[in-house]
C-alpha atoms as a PDB file:
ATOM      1  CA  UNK A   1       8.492  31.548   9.004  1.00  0.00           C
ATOM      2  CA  UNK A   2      10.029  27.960   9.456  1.00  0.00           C
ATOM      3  CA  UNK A   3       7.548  25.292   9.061  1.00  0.00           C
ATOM      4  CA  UNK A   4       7.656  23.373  12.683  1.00  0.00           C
ATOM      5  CA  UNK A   5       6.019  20.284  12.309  1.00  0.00           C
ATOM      6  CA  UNK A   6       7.267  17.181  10.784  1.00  0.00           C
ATOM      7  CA  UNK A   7       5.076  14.407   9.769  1.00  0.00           C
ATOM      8  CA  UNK A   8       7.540  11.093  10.603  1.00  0.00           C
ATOM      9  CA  UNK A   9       6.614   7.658   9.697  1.00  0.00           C
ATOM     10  CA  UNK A  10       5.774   5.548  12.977  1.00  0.00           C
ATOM     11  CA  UNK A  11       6.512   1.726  13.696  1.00  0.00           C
ATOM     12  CA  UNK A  12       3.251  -0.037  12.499  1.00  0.00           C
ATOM     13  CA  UNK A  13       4.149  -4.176  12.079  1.00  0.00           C
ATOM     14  CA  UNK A  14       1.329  -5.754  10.401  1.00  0.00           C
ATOM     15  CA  UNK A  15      -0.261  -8.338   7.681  1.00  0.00           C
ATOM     16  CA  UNK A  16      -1.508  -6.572   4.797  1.00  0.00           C
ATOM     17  CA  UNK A  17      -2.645  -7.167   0.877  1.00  0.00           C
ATOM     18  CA  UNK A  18      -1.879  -5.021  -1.821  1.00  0.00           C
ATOM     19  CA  UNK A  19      -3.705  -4.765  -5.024  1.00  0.00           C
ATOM     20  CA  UNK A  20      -2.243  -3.627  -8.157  1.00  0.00           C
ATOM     21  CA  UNK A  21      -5.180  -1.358  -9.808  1.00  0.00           C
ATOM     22  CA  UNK A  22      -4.068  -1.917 -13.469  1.00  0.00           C
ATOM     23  CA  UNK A  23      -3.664  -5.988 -13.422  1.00  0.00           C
ATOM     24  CA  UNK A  24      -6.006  -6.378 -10.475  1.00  0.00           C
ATOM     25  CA  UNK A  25      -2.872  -8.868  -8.933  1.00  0.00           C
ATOM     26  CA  UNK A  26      -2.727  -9.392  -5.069  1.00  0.00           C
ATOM     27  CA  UNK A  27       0.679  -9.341  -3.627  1.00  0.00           C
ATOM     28  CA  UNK A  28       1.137 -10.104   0.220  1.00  0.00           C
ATOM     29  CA  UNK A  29       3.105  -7.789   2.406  1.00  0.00           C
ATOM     30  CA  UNK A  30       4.049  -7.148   5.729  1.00  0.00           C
ATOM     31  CA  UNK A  31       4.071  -3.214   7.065  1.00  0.00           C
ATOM     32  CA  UNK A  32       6.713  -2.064   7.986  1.00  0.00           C
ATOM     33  CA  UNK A  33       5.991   1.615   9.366  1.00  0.00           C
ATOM     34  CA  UNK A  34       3.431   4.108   8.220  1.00  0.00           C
ATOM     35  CA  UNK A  35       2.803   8.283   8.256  1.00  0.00           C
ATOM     36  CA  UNK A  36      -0.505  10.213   7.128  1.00  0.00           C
ATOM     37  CA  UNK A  37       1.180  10.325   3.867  1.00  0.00           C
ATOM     38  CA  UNK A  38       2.705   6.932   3.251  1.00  0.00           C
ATOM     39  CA  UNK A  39       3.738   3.313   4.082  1.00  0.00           C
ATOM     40  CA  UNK A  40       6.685   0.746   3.735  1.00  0.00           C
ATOM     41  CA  UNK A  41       6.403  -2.682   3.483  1.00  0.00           C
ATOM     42  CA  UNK A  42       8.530  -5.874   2.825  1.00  0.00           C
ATOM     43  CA  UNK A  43       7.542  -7.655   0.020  1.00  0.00           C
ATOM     44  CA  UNK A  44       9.480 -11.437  -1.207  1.00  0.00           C
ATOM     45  CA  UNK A  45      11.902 -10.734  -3.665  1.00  0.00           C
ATOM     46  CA  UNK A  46      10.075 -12.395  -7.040  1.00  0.00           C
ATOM     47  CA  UNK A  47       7.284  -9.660  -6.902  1.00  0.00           C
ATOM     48  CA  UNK A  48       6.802  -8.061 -10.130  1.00  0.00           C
ATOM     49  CA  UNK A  49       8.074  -4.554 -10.516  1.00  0.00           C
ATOM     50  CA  UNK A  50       6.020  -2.257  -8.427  1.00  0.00           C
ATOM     51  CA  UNK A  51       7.584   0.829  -8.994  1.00  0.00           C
ATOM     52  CA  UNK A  52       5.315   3.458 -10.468  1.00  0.00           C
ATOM     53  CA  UNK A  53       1.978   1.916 -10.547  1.00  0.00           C
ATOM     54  CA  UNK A  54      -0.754   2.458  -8.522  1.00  0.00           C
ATOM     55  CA  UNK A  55      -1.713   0.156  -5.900  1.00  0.00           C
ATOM     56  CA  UNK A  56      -4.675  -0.343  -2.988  1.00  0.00           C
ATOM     57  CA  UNK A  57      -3.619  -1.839   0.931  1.00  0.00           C
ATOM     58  CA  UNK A  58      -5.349  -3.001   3.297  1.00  0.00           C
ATOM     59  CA  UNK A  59      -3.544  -3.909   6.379  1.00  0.00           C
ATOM     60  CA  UNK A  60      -5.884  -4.283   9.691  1.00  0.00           C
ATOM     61  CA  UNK A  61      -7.895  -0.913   9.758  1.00  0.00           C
ATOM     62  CA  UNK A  62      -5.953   0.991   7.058  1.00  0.00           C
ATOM     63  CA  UNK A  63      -7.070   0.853   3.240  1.00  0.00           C
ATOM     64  CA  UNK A  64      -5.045   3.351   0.904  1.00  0.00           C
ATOM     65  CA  UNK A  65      -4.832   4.130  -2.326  1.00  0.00           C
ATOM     66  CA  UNK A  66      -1.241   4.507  -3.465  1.00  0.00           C
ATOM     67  CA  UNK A  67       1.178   4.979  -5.738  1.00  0.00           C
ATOM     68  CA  UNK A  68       5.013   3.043  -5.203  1.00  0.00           C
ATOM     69  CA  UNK A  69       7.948   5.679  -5.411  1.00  0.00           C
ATOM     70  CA  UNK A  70      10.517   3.481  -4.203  1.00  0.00           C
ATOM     71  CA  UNK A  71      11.776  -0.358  -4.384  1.00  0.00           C
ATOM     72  CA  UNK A  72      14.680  -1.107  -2.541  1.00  0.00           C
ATOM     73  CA  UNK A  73      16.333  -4.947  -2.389  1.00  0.00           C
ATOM     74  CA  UNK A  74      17.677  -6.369   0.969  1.00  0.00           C
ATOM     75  CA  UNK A  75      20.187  -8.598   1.851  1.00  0.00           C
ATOM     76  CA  UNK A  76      17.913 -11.474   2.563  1.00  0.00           C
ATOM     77  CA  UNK A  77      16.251 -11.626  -0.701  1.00  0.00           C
ATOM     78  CA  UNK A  78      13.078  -9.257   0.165  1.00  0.00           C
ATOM     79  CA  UNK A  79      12.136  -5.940  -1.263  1.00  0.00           C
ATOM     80  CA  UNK A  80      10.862  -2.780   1.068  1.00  0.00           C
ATOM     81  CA  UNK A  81       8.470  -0.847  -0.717  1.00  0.00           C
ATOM     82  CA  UNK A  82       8.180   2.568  -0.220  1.00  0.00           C
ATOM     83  CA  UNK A  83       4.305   3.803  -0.819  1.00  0.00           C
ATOM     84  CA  UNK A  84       3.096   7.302  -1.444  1.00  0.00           C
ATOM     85  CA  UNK A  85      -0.458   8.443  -0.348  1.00  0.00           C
ATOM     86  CA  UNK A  86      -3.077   9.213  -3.560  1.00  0.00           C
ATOM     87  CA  UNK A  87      -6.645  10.772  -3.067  1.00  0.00           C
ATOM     88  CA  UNK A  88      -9.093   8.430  -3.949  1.00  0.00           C
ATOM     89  CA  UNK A  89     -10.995   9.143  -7.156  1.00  0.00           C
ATOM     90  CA  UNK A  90     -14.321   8.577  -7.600  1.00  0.00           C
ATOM     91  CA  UNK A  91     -13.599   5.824 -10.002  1.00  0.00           C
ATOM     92  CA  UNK A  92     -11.201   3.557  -7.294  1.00  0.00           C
ATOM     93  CA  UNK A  93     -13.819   4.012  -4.384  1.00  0.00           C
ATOM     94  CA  UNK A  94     -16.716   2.994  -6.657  1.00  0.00           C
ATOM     95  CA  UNK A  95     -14.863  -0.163  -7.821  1.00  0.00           C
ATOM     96  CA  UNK A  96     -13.402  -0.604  -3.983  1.00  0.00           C
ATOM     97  CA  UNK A  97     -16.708  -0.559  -2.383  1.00  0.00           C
ATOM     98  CA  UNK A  98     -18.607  -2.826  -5.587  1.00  0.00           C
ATOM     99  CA  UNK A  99     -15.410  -5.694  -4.711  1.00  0.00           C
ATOM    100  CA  UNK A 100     -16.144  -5.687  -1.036  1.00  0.00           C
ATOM    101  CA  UNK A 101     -19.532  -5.397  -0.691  1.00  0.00           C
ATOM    102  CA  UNK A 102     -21.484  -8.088   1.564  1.00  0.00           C
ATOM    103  CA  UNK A 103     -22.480 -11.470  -0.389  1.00  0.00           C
ATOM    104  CA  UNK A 104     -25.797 -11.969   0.278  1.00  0.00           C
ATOM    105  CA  UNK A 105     -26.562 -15.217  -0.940  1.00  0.00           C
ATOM    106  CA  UNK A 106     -24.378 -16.473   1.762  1.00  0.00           C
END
């Protein structure tokens, strides 16, 4: 039986932050498209080498946990990089949740 559905990455333009998990570094990006299982975004072309490591977005009402298959330069200077879906682990979503959780002495 041939497998019928096809899960195709959708135009999604929007702001987003990624964090690096193993050097905690925040690197600005701009979404390109999206699927259940993964994301592109453009990236300027001096960010450090993403490929391989594990990452966190946010971009408007997303947050994944990721790891970066693919790095691809452009003409003008940028990078697209090509993000691959990871479950979360108990150990991302407890240190997710203790770095955004409410200030209260403000």
């Amino acid at each position: 039986m041939n497998e019928r559905r096809k899960i195709n990455r959708v135009k999604y333009e929007a702001k987003s932050v990624m964090v690096v998990c193993d050097s905690l570094n925040k690197i600005y990006a701009d979404v390109l498209n999206l699927s259940p299982l993964g994301v592109a975004v453009k990236v300027s072309g001096d960010t450090e080498d993403l490929l391989g490591k594990d990452i966190i977005i946010v971009a408007e009402t997303l947050i994944m946990y990721a790891e970066v298959v693919r790095e691809d330069k452009q003409e003008d200077g940028t990078k697209v990089v090509a993000l691959n879906a990871k479950k979360f682990t108990q150990d991302v979503l407890s240190y997710l949740f203790e770095h955004i959780a409410l200030d209260e002495d403000k």
